[in-house]
C-alpha atoms as a PDB file:
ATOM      1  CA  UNK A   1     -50.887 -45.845-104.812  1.00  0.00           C
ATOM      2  CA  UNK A   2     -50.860 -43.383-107.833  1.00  0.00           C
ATOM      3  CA  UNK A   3     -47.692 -42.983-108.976  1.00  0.00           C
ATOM      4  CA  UNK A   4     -46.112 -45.960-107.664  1.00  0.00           C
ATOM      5  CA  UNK A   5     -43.671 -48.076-110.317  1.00  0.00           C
ATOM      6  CA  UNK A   6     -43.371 -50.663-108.171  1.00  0.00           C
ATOM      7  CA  UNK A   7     -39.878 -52.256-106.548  1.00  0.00           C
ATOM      8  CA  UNK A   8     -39.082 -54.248-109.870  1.00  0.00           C
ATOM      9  CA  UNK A   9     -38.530 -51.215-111.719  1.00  0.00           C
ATOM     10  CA  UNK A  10     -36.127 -49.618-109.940  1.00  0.00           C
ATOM     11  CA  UNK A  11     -32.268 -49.107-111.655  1.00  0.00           C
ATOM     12  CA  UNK A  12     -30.737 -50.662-108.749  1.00  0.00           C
ATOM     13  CA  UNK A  13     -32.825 -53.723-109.450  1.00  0.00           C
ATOM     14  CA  UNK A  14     -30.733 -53.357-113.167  1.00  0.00           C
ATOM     15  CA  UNK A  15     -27.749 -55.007-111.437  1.00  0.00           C
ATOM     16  CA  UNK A  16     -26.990 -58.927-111.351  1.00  0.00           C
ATOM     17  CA  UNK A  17     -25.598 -60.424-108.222  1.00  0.00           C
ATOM     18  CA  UNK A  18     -22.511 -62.590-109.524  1.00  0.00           C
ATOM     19  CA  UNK A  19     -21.419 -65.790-107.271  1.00  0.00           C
ATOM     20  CA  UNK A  20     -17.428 -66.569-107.600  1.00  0.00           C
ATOM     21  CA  UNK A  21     -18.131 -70.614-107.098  1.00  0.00           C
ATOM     22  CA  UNK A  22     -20.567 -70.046-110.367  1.00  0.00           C
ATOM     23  CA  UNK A  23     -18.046 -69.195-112.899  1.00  0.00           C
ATOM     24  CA  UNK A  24     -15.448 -70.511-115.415  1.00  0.00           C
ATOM     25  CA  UNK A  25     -12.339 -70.604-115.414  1.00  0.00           C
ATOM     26  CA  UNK A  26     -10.339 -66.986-116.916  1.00  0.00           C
ATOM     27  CA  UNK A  27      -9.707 -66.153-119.880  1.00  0.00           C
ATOM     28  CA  UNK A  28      -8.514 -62.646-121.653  1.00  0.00           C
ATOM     29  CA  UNK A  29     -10.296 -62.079-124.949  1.00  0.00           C
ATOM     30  CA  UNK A  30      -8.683 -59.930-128.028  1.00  0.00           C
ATOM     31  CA  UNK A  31      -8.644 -56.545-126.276  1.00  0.00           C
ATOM     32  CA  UNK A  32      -6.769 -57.973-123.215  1.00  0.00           C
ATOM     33  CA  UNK A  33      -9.597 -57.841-120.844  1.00  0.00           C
ATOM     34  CA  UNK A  34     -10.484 -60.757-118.301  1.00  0.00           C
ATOM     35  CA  UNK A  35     -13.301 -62.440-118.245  1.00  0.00           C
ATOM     36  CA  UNK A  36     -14.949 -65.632-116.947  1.00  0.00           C
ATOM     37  CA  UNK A  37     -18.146 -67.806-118.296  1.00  0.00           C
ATOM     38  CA  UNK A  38     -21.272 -68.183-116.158  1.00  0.00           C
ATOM     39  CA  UNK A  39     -21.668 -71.744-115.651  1.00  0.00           C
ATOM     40  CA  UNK A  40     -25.227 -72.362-114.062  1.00  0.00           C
ATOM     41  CA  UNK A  41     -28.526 -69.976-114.572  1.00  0.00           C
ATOM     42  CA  UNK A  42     -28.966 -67.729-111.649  1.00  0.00           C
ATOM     43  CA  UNK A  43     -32.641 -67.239-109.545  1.00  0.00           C
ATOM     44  CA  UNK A  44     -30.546 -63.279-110.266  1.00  0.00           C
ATOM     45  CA  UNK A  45     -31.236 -63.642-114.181  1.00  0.00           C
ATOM     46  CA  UNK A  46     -27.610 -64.292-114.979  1.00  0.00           C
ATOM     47  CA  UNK A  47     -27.818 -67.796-117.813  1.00  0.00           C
ATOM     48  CA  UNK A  48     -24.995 -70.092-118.182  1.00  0.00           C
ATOM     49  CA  UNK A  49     -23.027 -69.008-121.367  1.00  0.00           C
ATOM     50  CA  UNK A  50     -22.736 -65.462-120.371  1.00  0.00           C
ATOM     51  CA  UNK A  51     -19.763 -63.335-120.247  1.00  0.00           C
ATOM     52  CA  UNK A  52     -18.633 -61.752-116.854  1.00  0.00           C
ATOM     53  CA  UNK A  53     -15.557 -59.217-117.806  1.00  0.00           C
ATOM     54  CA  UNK A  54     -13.538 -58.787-114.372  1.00  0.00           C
ATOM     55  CA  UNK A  55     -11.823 -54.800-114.316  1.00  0.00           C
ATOM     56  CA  UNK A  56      -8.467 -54.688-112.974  1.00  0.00           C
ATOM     57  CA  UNK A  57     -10.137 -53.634-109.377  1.00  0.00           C
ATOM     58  CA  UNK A  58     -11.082 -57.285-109.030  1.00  0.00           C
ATOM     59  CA  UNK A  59      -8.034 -58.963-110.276  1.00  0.00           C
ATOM     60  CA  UNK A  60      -6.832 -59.716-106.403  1.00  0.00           C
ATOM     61  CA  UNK A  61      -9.723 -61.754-106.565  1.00  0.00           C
ATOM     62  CA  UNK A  62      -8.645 -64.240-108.921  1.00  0.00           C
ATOM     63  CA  UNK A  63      -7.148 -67.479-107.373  1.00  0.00           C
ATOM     64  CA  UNK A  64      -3.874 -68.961-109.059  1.00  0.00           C
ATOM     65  CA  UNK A  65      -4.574 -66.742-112.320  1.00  0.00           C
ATOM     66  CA  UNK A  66      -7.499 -69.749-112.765  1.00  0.00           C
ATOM     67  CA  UNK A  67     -11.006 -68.987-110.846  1.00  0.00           C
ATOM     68  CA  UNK A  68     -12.614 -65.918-109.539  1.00  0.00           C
ATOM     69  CA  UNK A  69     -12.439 -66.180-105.916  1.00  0.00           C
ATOM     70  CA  UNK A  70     -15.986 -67.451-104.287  1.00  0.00           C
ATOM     71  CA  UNK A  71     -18.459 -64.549-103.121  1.00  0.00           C
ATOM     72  CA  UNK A  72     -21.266 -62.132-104.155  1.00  0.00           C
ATOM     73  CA  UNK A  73     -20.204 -59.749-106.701  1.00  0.00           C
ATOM     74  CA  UNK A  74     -21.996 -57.134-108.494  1.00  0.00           C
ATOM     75  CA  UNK A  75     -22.495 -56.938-112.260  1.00  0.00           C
ATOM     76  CA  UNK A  76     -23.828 -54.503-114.432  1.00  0.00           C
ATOM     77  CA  UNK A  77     -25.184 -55.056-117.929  1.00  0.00           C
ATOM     78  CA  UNK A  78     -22.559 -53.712-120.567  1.00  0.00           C
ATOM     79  CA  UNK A  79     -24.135 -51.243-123.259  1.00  0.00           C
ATOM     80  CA  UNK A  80     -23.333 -54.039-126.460  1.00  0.00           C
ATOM     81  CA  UNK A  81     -25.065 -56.462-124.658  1.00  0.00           C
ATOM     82  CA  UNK A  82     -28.127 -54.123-123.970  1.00  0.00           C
ATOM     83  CA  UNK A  83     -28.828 -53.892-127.491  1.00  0.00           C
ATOM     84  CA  UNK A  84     -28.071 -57.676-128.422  1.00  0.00           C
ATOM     85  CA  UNK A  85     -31.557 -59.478-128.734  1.00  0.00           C
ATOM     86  CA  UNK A  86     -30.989 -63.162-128.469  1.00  0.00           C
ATOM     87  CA  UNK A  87     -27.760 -65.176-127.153  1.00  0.00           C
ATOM     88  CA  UNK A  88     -25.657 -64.872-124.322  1.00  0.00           C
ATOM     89  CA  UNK A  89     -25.276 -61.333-122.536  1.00  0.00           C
ATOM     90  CA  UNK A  90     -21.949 -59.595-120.808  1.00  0.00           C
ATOM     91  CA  UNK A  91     -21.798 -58.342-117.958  1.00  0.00           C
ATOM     92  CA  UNK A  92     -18.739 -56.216-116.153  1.00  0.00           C
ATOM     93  CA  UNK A  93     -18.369 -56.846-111.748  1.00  0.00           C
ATOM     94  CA  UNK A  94     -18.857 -53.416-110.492  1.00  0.00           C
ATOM     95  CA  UNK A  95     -15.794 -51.717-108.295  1.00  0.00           C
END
């Protein structure tokens, strides 16, 4: 099919699917946002080491100020960890 891209390319495809049971416990870094580690590589891209930030939309789904409640969340790649070569990326859960 001329034209065709294929499915893989697509910017939907850009976003990571985040499972709650798969993180870390929180944490706030130096600019006071949350975050949580990714514990386990992901069949979604996502390795263990890398940095979920969680925007205040999702903080009623942190349990006992501890773990990110379980579930599927979306995740988007942030723009410093887009131009980061090597090491761990960061990603922030999507509204």
């Amino acid at each position: 099919m001329k034209g065709f891209s294929g499915f893989g390319n697509s910017p939907a495809k850009q976003d990571k699917k985040v499972v709650g049971e798969q993180t870390g416990k929180i944490g706030t870094d130096k600019k006071g946002e949350t975050f949580t580690i990714q514990q386990f590589d992901t069949q979604e891209g996502l390795q263990a080491g890398d940095t979920l930030f969680i925007p205040p939309a999702h903080h009623k789904s942190i349990i006992d100020d501890e773990y990110l409640e379980g579930g599927d969340y979306e995740a988007e790649e942030t723009e410093g960890s887009k131009k980061r070569k090597k090491g761990p990326k960061s990603y922030r859960l999507k509204k």
